[in-house]
C-alpha atoms as a PDB file:
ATOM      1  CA  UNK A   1      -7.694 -13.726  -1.935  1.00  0.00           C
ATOM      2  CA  UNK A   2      -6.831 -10.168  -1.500  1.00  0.00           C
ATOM      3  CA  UNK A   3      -9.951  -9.463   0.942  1.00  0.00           C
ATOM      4  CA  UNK A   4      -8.891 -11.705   3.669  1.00  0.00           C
ATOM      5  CA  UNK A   5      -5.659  -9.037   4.133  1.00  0.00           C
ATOM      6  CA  UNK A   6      -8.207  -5.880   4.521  1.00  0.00           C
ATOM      7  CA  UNK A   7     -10.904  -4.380   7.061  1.00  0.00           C
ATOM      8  CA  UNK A   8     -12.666  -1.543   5.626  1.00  0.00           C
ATOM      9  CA  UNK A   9     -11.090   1.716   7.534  1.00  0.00           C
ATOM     10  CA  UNK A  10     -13.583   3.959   8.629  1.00  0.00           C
ATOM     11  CA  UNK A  11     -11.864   6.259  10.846  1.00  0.00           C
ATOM     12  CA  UNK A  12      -9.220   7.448   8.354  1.00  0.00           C
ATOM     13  CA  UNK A  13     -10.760   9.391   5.287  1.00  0.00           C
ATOM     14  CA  UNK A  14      -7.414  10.443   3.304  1.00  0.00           C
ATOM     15  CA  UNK A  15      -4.861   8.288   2.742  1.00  0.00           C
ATOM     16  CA  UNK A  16      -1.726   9.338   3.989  1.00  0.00           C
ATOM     17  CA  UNK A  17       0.132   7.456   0.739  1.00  0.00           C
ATOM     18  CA  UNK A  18      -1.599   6.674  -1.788  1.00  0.00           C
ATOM     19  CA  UNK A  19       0.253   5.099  -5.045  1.00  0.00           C
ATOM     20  CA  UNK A  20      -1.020   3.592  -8.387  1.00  0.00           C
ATOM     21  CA  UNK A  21       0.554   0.150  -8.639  1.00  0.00           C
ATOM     22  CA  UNK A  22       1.712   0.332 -11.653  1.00  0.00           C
ATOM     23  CA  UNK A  23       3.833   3.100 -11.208  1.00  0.00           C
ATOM     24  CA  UNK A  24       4.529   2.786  -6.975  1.00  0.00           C
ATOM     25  CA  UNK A  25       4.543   6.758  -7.002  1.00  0.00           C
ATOM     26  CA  UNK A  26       2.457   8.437  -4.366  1.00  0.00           C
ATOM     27  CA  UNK A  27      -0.156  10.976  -5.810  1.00  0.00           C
ATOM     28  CA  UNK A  28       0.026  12.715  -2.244  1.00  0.00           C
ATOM     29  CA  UNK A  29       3.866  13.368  -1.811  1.00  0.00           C
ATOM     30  CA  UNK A  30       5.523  11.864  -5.218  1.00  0.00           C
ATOM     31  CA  UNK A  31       7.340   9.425  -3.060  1.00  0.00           C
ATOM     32  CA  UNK A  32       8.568   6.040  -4.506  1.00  0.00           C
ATOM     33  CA  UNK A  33       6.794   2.931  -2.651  1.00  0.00           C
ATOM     34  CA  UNK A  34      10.313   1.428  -2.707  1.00  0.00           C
ATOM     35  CA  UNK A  35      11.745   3.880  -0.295  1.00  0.00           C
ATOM     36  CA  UNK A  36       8.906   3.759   2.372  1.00  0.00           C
ATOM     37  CA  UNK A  37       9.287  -0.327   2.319  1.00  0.00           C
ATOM     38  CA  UNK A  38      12.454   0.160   3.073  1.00  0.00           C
ATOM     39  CA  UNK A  39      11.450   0.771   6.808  1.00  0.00           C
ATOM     40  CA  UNK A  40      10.649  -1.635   9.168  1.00  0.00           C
ATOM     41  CA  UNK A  41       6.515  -0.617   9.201  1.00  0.00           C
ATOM     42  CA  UNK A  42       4.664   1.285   7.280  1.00  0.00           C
ATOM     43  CA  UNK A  43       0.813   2.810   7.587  1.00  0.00           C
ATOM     44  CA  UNK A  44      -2.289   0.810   7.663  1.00  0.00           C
ATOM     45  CA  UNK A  45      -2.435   0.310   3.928  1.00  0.00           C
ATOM     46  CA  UNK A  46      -5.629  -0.512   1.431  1.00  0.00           C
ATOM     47  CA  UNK A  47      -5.562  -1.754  -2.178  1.00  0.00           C
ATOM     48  CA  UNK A  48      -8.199  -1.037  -4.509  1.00  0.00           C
ATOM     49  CA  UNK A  49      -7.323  -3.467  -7.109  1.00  0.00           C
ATOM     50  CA  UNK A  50      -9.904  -2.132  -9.495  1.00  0.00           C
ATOM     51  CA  UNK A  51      -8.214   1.576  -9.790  1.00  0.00           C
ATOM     52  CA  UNK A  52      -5.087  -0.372  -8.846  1.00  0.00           C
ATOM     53  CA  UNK A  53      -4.121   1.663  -5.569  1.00  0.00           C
ATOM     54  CA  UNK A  54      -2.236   1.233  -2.736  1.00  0.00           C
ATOM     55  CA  UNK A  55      -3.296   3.711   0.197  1.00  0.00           C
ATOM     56  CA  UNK A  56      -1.199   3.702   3.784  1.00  0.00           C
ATOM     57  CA  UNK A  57      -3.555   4.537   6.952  1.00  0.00           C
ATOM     58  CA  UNK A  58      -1.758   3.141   9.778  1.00  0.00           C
ATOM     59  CA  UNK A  59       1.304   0.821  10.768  1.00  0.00           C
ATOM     60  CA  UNK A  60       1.223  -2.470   9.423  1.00  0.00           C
ATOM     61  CA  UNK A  61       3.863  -4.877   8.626  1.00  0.00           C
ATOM     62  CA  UNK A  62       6.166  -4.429   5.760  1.00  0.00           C
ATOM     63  CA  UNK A  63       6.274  -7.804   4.853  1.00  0.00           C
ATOM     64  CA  UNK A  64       2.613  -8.290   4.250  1.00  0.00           C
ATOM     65  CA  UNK A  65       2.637  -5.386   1.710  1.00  0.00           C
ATOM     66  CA  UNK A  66       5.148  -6.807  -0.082  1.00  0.00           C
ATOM     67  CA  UNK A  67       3.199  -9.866  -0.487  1.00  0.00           C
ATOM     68  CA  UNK A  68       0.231  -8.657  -1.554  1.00  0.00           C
ATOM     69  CA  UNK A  69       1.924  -6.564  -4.320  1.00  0.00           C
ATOM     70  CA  UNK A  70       3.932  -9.449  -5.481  1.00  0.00           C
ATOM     71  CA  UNK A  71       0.608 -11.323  -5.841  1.00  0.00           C
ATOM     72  CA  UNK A  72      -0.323  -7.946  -7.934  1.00  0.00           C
ATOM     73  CA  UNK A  73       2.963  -8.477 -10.166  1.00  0.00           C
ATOM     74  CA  UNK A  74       4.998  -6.010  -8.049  1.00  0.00           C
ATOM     75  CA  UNK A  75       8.461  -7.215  -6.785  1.00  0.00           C
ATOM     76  CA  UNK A  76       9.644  -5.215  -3.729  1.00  0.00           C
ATOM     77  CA  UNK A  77      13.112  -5.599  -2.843  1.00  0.00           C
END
């Protein structure tokens, strides 16, 4: 189900975010996942649901993160 949200990226080679989901801290800047999705759009994002990441490319829409995480057990507020 998750694959229909994602296009392999290419062009971008490090993440600008990148968070383990089971913690929602970023490994690149120790910021909290909740505080980013508190703005309106965020970076093109990937998950890698076997390491169970979360990495933010480009602007996307909040609200599709936050769906795809909840499907991951994650609730965003």
């Amino acid at each position: 189900m998750l694959k229909r949200f994602f296009k392999k990226n290419t062009t971008a080679k490090t993440p600008i975010h990148d968070w383990h989901i089971s913690s929602m801290s970023c490994h690149h800047c120790a910021g909290r996942i909740d505080a980013i999705l508190k703005n309106n759009r965020v970076k093109k994002y990937r998950i890698d649901i076997k390491n169970r990441r979360l990495q933010l490319f480009q602007e996307v829409d909040v609200d599709k993160i936050k769906e795809i995480l909840a499907t991951e057990g994650y609730q965003a507020d």
